[in-house]
PDB file of N, CA and C in Angstrom:
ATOM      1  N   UNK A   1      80.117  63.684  89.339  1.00  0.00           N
ATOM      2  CA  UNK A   1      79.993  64.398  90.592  1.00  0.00           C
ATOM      3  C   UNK A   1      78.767  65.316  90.498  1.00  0.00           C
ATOM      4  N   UNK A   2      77.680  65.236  91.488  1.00  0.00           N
ATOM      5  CA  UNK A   2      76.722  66.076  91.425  1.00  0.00           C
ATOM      6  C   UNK A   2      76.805  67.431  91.669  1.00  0.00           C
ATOM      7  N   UNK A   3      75.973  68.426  91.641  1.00  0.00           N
ATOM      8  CA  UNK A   3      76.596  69.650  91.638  1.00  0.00           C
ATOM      9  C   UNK A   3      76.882  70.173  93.284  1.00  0.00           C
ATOM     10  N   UNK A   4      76.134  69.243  94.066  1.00  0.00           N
ATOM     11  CA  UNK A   4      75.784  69.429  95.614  1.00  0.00           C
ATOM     12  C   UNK A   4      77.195  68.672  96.422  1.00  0.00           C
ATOM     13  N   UNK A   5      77.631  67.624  95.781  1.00  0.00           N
ATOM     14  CA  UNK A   5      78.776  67.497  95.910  1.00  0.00           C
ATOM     15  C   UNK A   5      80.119  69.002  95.800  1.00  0.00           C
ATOM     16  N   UNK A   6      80.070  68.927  94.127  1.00  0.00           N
ATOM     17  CA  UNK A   6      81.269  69.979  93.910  1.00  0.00           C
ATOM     18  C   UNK A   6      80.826  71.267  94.914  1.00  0.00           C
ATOM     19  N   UNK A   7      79.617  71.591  95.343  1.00  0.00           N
ATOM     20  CA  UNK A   7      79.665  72.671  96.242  1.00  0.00           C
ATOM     21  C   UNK A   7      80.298  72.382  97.366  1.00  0.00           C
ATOM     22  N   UNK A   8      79.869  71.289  98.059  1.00  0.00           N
ATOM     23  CA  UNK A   8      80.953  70.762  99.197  1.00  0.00           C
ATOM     24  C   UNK A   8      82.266  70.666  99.327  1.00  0.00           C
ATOM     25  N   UNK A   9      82.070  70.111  98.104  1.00  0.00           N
ATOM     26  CA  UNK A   9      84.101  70.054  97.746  1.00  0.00           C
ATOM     27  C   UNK A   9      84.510  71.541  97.922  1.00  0.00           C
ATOM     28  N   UNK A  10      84.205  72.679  97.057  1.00  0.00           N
ATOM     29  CA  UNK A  10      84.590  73.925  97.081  1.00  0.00           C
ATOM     30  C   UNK A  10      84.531  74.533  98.216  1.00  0.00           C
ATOM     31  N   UNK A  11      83.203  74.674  99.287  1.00  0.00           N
ATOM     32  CA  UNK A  11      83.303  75.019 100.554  1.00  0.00           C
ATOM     33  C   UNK A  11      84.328  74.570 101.208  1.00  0.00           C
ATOM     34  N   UNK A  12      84.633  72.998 101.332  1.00  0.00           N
ATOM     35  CA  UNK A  12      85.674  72.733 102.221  1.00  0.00           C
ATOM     36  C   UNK A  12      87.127  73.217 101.902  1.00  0.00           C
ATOM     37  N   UNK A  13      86.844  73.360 100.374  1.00  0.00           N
ATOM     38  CA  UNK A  13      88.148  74.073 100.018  1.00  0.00           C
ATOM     39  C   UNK A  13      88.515  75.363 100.376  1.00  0.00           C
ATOM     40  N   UNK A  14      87.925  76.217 100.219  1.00  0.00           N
ATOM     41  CA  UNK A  14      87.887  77.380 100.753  1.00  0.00           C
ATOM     42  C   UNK A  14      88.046  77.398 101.868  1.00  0.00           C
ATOM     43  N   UNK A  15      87.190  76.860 102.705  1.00  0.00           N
ATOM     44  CA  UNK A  15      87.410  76.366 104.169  1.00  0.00           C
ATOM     45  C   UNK A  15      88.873  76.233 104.596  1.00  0.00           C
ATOM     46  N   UNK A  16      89.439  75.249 103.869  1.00  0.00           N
ATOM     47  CA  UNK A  16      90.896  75.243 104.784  1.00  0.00           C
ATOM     48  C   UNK A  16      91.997  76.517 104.121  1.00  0.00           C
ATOM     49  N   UNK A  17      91.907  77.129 102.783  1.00  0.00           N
ATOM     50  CA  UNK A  17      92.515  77.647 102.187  1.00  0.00           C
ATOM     51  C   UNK A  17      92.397  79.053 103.211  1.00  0.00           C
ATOM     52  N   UNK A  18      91.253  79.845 103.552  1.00  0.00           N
ATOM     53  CA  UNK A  18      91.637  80.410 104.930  1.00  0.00           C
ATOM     54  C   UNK A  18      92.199  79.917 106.175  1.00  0.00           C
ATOM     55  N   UNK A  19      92.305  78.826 106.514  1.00  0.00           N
ATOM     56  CA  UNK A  19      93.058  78.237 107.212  1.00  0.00           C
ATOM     57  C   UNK A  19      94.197  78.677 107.769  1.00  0.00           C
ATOM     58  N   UNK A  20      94.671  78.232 105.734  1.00  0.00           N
ATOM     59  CA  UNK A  20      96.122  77.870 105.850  1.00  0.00           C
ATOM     60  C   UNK A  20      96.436  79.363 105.930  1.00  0.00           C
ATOM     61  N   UNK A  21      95.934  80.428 105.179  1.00  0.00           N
ATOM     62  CA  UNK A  21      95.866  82.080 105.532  1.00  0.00           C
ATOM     63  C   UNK A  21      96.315  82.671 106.988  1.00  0.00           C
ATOM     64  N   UNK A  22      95.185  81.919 107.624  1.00  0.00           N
ATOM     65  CA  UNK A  22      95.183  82.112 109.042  1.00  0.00           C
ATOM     66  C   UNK A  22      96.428  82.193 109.459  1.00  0.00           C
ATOM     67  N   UNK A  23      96.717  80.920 109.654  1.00  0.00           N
ATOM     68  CA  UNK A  23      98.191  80.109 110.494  1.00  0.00           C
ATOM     69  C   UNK A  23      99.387  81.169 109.419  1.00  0.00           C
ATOM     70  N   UNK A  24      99.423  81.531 108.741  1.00  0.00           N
ATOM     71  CA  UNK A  24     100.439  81.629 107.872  1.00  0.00           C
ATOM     72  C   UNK A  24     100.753  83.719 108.349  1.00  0.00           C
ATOM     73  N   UNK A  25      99.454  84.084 108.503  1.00  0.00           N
ATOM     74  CA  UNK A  25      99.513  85.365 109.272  1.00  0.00           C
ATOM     75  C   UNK A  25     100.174  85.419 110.503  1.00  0.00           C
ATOM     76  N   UNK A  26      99.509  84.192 111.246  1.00  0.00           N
ATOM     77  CA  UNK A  26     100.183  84.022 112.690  1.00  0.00           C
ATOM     78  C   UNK A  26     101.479  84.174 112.572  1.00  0.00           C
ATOM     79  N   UNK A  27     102.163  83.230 111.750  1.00  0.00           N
ATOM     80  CA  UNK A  27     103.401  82.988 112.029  1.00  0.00           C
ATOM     81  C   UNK A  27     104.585  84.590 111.287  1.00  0.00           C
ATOM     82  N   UNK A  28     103.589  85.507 110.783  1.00  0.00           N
ATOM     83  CA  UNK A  28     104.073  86.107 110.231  1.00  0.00           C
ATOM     84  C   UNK A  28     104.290  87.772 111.412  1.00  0.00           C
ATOM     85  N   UNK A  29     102.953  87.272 112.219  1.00  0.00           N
ATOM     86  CA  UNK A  29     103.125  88.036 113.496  1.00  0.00           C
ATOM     87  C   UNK A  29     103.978  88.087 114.722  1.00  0.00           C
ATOM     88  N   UNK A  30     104.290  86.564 114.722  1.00  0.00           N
ATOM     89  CA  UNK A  30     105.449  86.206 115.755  1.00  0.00           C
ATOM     90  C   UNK A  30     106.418  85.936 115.673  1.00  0.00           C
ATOM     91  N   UNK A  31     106.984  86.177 114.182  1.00  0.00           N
ATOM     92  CA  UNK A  31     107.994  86.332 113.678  1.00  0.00           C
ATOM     93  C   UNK A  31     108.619  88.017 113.697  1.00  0.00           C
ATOM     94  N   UNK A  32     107.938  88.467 113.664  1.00  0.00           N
ATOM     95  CA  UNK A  32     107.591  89.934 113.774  1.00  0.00           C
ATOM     96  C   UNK A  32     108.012  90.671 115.003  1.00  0.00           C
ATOM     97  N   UNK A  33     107.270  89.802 115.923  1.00  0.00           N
ATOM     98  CA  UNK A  33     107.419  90.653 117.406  1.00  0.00           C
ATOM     99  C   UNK A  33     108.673  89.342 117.742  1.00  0.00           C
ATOM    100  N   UNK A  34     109.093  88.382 117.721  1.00  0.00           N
ATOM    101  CA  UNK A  34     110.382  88.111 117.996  1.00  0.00           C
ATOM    102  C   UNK A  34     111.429  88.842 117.278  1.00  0.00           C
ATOM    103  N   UNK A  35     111.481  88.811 115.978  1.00  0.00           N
ATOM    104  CA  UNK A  35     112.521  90.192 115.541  1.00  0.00           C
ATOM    105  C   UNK A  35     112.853  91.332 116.263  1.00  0.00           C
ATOM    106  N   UNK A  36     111.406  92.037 116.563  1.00  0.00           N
ATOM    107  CA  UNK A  36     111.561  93.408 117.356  1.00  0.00           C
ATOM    108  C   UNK A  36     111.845  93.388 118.653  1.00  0.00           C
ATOM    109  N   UNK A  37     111.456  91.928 118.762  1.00  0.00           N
ATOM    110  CA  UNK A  37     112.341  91.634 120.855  1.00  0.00           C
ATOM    111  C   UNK A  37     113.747  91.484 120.672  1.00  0.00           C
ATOM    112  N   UNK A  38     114.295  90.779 119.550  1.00  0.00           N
ATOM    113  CA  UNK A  38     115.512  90.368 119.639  1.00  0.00           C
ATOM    114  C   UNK A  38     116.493  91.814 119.233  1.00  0.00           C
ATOM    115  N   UNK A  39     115.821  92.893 118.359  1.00  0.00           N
ATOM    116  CA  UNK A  39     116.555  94.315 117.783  1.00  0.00           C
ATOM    117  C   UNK A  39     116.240  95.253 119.689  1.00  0.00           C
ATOM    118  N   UNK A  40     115.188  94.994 120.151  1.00  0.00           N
ATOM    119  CA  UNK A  40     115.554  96.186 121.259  1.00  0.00           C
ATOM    120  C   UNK A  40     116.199  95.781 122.249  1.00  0.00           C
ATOM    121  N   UNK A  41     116.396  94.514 122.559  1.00  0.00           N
ATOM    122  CA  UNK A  41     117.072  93.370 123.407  1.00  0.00           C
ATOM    123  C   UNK A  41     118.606  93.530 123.789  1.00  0.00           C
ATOM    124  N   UNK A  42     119.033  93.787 122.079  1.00  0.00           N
ATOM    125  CA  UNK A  42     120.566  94.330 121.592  1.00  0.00           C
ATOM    126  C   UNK A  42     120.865  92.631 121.303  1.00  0.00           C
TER     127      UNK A  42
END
């Protein structure tokens, strides 16, 4: 593997590894504010 390769490889890795960060915050936000709808809701 050339080295211009493994840089690609690593960018794209990184690349989705915030991704998966991303989505994984999201779900950690709307999990969040559905909790706090469902506690003031009664």
């Amino acid at each position: 593997m050339t080295p211009e390769q493994r840089a690609d490889l690593e960018r794209r890795r990184r690349q989705k590894n915030w991704a998966v960060l991303g989505i994984l915050i999201a779900l950690v936000i709307l999990f969040f504010f559905i909790s706090t709808a469902r506690v003031l809701r009664g």
